[in-house]
Protein backbone atom coordinates (compact mmCIF):
# COMPACT_ATOMS: atom_id res chain seq x y z
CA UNK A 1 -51.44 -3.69 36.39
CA UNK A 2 -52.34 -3.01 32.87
CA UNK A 3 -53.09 -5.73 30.39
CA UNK A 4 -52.62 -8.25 33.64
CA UNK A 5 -55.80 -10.75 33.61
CA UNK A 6 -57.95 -10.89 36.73
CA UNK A 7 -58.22 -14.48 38.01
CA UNK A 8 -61.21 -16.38 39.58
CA UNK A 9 -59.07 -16.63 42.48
CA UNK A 10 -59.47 -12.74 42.80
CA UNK A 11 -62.63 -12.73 42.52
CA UNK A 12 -63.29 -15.12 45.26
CA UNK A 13 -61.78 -12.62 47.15
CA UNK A 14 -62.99 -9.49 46.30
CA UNK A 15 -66.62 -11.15 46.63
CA UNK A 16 -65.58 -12.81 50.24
CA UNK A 17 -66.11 -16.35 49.07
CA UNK A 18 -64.49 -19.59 48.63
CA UNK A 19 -62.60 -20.48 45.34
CA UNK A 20 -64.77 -23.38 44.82
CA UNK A 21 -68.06 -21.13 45.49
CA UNK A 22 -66.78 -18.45 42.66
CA UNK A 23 -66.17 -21.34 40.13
CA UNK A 24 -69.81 -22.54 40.88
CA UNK A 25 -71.40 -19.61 40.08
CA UNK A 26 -68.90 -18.27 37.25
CA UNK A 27 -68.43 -21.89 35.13
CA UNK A 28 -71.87 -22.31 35.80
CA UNK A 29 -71.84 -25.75 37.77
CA UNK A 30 -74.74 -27.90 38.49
CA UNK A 31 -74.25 -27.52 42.14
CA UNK A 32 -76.97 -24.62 43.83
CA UNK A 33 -75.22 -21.80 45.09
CA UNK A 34 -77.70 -18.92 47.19
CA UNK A 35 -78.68 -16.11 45.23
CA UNK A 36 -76.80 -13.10 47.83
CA UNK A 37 -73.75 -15.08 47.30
CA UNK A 38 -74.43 -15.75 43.12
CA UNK A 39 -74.74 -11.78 43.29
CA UNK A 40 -72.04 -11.04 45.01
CA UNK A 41 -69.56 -13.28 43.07
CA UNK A 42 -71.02 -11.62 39.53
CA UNK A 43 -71.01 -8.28 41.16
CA UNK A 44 -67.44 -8.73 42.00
CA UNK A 45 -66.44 -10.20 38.44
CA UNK A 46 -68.14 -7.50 36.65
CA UNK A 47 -66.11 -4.98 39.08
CA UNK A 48 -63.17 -6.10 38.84
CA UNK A 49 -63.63 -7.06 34.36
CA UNK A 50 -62.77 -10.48 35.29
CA UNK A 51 -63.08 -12.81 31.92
CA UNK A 52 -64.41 -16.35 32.58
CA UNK A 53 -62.49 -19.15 30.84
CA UNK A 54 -64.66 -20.90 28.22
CA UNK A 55 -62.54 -23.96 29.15
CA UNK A 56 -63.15 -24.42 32.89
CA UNK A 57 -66.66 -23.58 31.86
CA UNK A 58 -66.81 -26.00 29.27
CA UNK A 59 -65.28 -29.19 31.83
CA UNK A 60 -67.77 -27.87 34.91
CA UNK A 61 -70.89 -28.29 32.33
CA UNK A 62 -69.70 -30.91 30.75
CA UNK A 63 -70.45 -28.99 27.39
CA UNK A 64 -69.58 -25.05 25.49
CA UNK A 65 -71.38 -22.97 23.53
CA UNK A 66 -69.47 -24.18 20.49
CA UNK A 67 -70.96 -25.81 17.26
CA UNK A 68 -68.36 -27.99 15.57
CA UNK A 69 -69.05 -27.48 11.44
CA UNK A 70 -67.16 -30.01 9.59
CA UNK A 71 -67.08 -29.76 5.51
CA UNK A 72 -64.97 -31.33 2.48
CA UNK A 73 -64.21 -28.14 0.62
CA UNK A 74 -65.33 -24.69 1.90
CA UNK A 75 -64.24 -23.21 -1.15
CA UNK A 76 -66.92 -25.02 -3.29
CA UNK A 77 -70.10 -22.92 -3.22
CA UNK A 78 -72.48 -25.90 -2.10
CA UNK A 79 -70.70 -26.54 1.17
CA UNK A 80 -70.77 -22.79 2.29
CA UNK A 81 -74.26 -22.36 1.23
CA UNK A 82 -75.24 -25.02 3.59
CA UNK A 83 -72.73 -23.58 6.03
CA UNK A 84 -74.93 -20.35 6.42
CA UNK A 85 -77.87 -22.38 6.74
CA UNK A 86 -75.99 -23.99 9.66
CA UNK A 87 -74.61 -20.65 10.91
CA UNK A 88 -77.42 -18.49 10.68
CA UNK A 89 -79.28 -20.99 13.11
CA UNK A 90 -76.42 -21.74 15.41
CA UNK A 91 -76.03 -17.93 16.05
CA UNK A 92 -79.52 -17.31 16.38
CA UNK A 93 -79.65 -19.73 19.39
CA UNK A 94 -76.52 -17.60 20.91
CA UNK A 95 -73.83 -20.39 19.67
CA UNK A 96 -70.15 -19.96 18.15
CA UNK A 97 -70.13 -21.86 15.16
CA UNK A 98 -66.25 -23.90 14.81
CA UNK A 99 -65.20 -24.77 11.06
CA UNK A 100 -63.05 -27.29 9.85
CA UNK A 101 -62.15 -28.86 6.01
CA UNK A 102 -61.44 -32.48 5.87
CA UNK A 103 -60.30 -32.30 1.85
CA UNK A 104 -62.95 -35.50 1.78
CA UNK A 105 -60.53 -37.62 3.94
CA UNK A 106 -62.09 -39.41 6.06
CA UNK A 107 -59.21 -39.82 8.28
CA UNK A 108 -59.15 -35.95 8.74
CA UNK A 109 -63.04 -35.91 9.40
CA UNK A 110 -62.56 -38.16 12.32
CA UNK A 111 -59.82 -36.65 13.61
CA UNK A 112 -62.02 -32.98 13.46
CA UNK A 113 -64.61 -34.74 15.24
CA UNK A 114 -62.22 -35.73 18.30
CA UNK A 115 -61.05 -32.78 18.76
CA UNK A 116 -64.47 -31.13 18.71
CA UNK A 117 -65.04 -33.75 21.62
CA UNK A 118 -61.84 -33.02 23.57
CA UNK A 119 -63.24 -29.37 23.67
CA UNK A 120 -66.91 -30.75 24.50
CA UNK A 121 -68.50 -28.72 21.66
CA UNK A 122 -72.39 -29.02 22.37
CA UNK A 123 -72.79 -30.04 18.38
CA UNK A 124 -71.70 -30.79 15.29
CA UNK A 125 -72.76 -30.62 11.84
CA UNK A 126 -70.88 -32.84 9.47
CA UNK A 127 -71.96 -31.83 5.22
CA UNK A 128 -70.57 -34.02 2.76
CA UNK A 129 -70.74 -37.51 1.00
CA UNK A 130 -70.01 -40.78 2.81
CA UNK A 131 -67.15 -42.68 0.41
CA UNK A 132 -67.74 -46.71 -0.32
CA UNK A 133 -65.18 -47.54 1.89
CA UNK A 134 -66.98 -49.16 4.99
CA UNK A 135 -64.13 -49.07 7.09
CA UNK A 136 -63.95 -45.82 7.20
CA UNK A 137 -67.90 -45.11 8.17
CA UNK A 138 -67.38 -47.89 10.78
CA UNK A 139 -64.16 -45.67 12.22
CA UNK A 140 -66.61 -42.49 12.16
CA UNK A 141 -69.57 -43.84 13.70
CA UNK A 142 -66.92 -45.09 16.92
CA UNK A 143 -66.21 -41.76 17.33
CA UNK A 144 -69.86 -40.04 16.26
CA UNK A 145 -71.09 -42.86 19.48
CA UNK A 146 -67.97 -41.73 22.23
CA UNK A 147 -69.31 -37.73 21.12
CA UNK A 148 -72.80 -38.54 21.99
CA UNK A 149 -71.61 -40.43 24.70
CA UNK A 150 -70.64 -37.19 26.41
CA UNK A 151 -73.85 -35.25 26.08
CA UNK A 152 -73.03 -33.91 22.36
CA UNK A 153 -74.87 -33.94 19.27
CA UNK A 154 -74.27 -34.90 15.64
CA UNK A 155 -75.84 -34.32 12.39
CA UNK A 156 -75.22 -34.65 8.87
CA UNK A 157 -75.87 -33.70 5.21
CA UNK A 158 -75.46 -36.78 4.01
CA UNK A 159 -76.59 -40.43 3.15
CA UNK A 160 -78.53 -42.02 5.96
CA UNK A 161 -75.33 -44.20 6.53
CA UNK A 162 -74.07 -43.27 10.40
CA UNK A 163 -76.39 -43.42 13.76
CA UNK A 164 -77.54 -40.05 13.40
CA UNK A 165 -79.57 -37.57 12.43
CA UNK A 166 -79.55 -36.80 8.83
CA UNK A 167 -80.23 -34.16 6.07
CA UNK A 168 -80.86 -36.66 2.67
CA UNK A 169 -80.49 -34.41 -0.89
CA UNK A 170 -82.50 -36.36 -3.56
CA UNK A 171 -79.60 -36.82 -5.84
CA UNK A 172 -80.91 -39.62 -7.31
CA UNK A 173 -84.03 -39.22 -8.05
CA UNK A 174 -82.79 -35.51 -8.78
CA UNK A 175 -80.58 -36.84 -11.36
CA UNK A 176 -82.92 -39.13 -13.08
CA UNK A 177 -85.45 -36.41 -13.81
CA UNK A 178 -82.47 -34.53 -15.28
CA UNK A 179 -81.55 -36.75 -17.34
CA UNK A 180 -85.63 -37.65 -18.66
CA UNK A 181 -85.53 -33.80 -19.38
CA UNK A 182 -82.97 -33.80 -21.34
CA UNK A 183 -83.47 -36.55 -23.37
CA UNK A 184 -86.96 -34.70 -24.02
CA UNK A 185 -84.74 -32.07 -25.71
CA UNK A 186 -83.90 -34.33 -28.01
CA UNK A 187 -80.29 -35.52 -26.74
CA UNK A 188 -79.27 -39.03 -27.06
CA UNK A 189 -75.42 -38.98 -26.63
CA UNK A 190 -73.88 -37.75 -23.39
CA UNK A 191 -71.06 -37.71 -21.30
CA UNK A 192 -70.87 -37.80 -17.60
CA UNK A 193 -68.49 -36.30 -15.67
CA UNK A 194 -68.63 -38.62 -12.38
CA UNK A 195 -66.80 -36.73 -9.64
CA UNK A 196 -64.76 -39.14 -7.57
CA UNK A 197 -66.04 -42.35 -8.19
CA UNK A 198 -65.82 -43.84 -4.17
CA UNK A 199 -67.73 -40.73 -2.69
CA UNK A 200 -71.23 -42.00 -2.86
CA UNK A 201 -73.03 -38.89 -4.21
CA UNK A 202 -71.23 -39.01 -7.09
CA UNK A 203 -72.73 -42.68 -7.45
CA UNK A 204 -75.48 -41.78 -6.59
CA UNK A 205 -76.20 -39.17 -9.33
CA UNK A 206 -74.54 -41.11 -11.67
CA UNK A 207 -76.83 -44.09 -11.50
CA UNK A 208 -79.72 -42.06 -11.28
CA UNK A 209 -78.95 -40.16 -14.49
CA UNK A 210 -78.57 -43.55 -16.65
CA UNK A 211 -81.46 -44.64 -15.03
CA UNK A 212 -83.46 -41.61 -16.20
CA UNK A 213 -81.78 -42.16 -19.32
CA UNK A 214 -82.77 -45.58 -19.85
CA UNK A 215 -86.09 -44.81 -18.92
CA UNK A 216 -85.84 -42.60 -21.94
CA UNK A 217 -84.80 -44.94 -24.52
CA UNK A 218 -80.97 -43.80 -23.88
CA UNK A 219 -77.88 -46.20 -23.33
CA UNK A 220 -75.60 -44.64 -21.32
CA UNK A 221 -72.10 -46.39 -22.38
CA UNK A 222 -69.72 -46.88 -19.42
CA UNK A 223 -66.85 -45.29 -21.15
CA UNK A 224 -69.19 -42.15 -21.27
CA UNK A 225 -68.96 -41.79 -17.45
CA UNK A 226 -65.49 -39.65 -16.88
CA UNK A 227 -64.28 -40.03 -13.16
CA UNK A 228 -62.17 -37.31 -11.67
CA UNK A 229 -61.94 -34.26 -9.34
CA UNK A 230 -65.22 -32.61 -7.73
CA UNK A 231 -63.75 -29.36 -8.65
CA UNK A 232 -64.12 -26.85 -11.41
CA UNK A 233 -60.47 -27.63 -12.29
CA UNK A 234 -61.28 -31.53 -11.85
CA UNK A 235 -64.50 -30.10 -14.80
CA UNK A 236 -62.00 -28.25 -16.92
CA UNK A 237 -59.29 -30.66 -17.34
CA UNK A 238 -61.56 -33.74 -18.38
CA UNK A 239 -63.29 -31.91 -20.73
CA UNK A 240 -60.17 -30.78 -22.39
CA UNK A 241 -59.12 -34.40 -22.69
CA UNK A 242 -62.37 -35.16 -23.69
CA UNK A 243 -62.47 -31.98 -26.79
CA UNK A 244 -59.18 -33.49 -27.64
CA UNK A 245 -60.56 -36.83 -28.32
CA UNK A 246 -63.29 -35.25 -30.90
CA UNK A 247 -65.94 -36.51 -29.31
CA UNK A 248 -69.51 -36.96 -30.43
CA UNK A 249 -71.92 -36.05 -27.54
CA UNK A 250 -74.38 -33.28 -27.68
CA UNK A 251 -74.66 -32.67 -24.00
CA UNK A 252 -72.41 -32.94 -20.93
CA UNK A 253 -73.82 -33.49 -17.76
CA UNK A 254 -71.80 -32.61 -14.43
CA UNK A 255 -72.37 -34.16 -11.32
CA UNK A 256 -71.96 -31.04 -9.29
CA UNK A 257 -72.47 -27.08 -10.85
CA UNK A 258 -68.60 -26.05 -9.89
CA UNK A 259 -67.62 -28.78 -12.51
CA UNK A 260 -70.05 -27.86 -14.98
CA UNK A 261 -68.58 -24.67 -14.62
CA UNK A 262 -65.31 -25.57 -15.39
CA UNK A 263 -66.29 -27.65 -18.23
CA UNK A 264 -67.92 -24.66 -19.65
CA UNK A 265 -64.55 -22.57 -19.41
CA UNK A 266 -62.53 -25.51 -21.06
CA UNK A 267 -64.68 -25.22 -23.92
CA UNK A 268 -64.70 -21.86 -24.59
CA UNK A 269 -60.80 -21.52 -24.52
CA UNK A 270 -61.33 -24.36 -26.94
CA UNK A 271 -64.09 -22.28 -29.78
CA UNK A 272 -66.67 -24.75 -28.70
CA UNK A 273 -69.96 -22.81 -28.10
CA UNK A 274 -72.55 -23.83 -25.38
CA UNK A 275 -74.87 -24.29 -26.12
CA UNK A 276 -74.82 -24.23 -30.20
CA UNK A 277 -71.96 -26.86 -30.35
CA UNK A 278 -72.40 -29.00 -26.83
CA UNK A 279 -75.37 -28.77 -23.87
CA UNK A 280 -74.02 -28.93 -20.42
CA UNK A 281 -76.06 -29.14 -17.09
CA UNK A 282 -75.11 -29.55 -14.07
CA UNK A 283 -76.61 -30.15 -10.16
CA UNK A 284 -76.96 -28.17 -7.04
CA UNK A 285 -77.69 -24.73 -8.23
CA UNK A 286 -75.25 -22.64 -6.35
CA UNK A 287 -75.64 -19.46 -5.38
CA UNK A 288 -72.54 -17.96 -8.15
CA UNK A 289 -74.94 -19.57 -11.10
CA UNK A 290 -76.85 -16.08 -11.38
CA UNK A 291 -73.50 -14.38 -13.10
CA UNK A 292 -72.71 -17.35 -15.40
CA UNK A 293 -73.43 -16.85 -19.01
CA UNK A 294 -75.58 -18.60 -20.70
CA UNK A 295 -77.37 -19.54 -17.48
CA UNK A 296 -76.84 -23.23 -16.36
CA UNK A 297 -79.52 -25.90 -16.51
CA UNK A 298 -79.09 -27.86 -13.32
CA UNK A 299 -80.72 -29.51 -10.30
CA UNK A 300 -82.05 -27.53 -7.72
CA UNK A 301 -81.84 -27.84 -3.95
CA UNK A 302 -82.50 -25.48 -0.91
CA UNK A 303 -78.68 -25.54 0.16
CA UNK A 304 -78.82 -22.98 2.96
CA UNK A 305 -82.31 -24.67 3.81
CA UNK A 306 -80.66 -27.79 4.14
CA UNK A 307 -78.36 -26.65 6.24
CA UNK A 308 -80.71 -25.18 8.73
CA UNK A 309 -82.74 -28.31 8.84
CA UNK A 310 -79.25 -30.08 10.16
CA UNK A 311 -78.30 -27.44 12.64
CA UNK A 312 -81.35 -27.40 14.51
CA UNK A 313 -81.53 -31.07 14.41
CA UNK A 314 -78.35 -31.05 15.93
CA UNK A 315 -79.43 -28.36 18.67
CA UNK A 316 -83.23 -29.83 19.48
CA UNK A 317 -84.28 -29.87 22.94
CA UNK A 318 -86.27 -32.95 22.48
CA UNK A 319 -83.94 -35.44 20.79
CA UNK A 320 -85.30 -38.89 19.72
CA UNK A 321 -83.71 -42.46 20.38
CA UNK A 322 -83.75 -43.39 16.55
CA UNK A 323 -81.71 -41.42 14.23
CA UNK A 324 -84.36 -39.30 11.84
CA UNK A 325 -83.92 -38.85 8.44
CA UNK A 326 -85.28 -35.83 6.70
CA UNK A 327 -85.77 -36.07 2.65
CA UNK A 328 -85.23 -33.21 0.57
CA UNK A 329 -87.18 -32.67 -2.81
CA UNK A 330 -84.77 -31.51 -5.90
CA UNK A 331 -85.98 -29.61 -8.86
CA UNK A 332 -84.85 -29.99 -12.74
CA UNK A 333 -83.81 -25.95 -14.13
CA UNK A 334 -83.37 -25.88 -17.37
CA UNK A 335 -81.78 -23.20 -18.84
CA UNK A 336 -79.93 -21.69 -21.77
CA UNK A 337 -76.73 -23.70 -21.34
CA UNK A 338 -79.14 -26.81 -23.17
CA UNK A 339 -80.69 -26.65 -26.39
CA UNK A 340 -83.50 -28.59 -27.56
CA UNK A 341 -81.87 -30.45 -31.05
């Protein structure tokens, strides 16, 4: 009958086997079946257009060809530029690649992560900040240990905070240099726009630009530091309270680029000139920087590389028994968006 699906069951028949001999050799069971009868059950299937079901396959090898890819914001240029670093390797090994947004709740990331298990996904790749709260990361690593439990394997872009492998930016130290740079340029009043102040990249680039900073001779008030939204809106709308306030800073330095960004389009609506009036940087380099005028000083790092590194982490044939950690190098771009004074 038209547009009626052929079952297993049919082909069992058509190839003059059992049931349970068709499911062996179509769902690809650990169990040996001859090669005459492997050919005649694949002959039949093929004859017949017979689809196999990706989840009988998936319970009978105890794992699929899908790659679980779990991110906070897909929308925000550094998470899909890893994403392709993750896809483009994933595909390239003949895997379907499986996304899901957790919105940086933690609660959400967990519950991805099940449900990637419940469909025994052969990986996942998990890209974003760990937060301060420990409960959480305690809740995650449960469920990270009952996914590997089951043959699958995780790993992140991330800090080196859960039991497995994982991809570690140098925001930091990427920061700090930043912030020496500019202070080369002559700047000696700042403010910070923090990002959310429990994810842990945003503390972690914050303390490493007032370290830089006091390296350089530079206090970095706390009342300077501005905590908000990892967005280009979250950007926009501090620096609009901030232009309102009059303030005195020469430079403004964004913990992520899409905030920078955003902060650069609150002050133009406002007649403030970048960089003439106020230097902003910002940190990641996303791709979408190349069409932003004047070009944006910021940190660089290999996003799509860094997601490659993850993925075939995640996929290696020879896993280890201790988590590895793999550091990557970022480089200070300085650019027209910051003037020397």
């Amino acid at each position: 009958m038209p547009g009626r699906q052929i079952t297993l069951a049919e082909v069992a028949q058509h190839a003059g086997v059992s049931l349970a001999t068709a499911s062996r050799v179509i769902n690809g069971s650990t169990r040996q079946v001859s090669d005459p009868l492997r050919d005649r059950v694949l002959a039949s299937a093929d004859s017949l257009g017979y689809l196999p079901n990706a989840s009988a396959q998936a319970l009978a090898r105890n794992s699929s060809s899908l790659v679980g890819l779990v991110v906070h914001d897909i929308a925000d240029p550094y998470f899909s530029s890893i994403a392709a670093g993750v896809t483009r390797v994933a595909e390239d090994a003949g895997l379907v690649v499986v996304l899901g947004t957790t919105a940086r709740k933690s609660e959400r990331e967990r519950e991805l992560l099940s449900t990637l298990r419940a469909h025994r996904a052969k990986a996942v790749v998990m890209i974003g900040s760990r937060s301060t709260q420990r409960s959480a990361t305690a809740k995650l690593a449960d469920e990270i240990m009952a996914f590997t439990e089951q043959g699958g394997r995780v790993a992140c872009v991330s800090q080196a905070k859960l039991p497995v492998d994982t991809v570690v930016p140098a925001n930091r130290a990427g920061a700090k240099a930043l912030a020496m740079a500019l202070a080369k340029l002559g700047h000696r009043r700042f403010v910070v726009l923090g990002g959310p102040e429990e994810l842990l990249t945003s503390r972690d680039r914050v303390s490493g630009f007032r370290a830089g900073l006091a390296e350089s001779g530079v206090e970095l008030p706390e009342k300077s530091i501005r905590y908000g939204e990892f967005t280009r809106d979250g950007g926009y709308d501090t620096v609009t309270e901030l232009l309102a306030e009059s303030t005195d800073a020469t430079c403004v330095f964004a913990v992520n680029d899409v905030m920078a960004l955003g902060a650069m389009a609150a002050m133009r609506a406002a007649g403030v000139r970048v960089p003439e009036d106020i230097s902003v940087a910002g940190f990641d380099d996303i791709p979408t920087l190349r069409d932003v005028s004047p070009t944006l000083t910021t940190v660089r790092l290999p996003l799509e590389e860094m997601g490659a590194r993850a993925a075939h982490m995640a996929l290696s044939d020879h896993p280890t028994d201790e988590p590895r950690t793999v550091r990557i190098a970022a480089e200070v771009v300085l650019r027209e968006s910051t003037r020397r004074l």
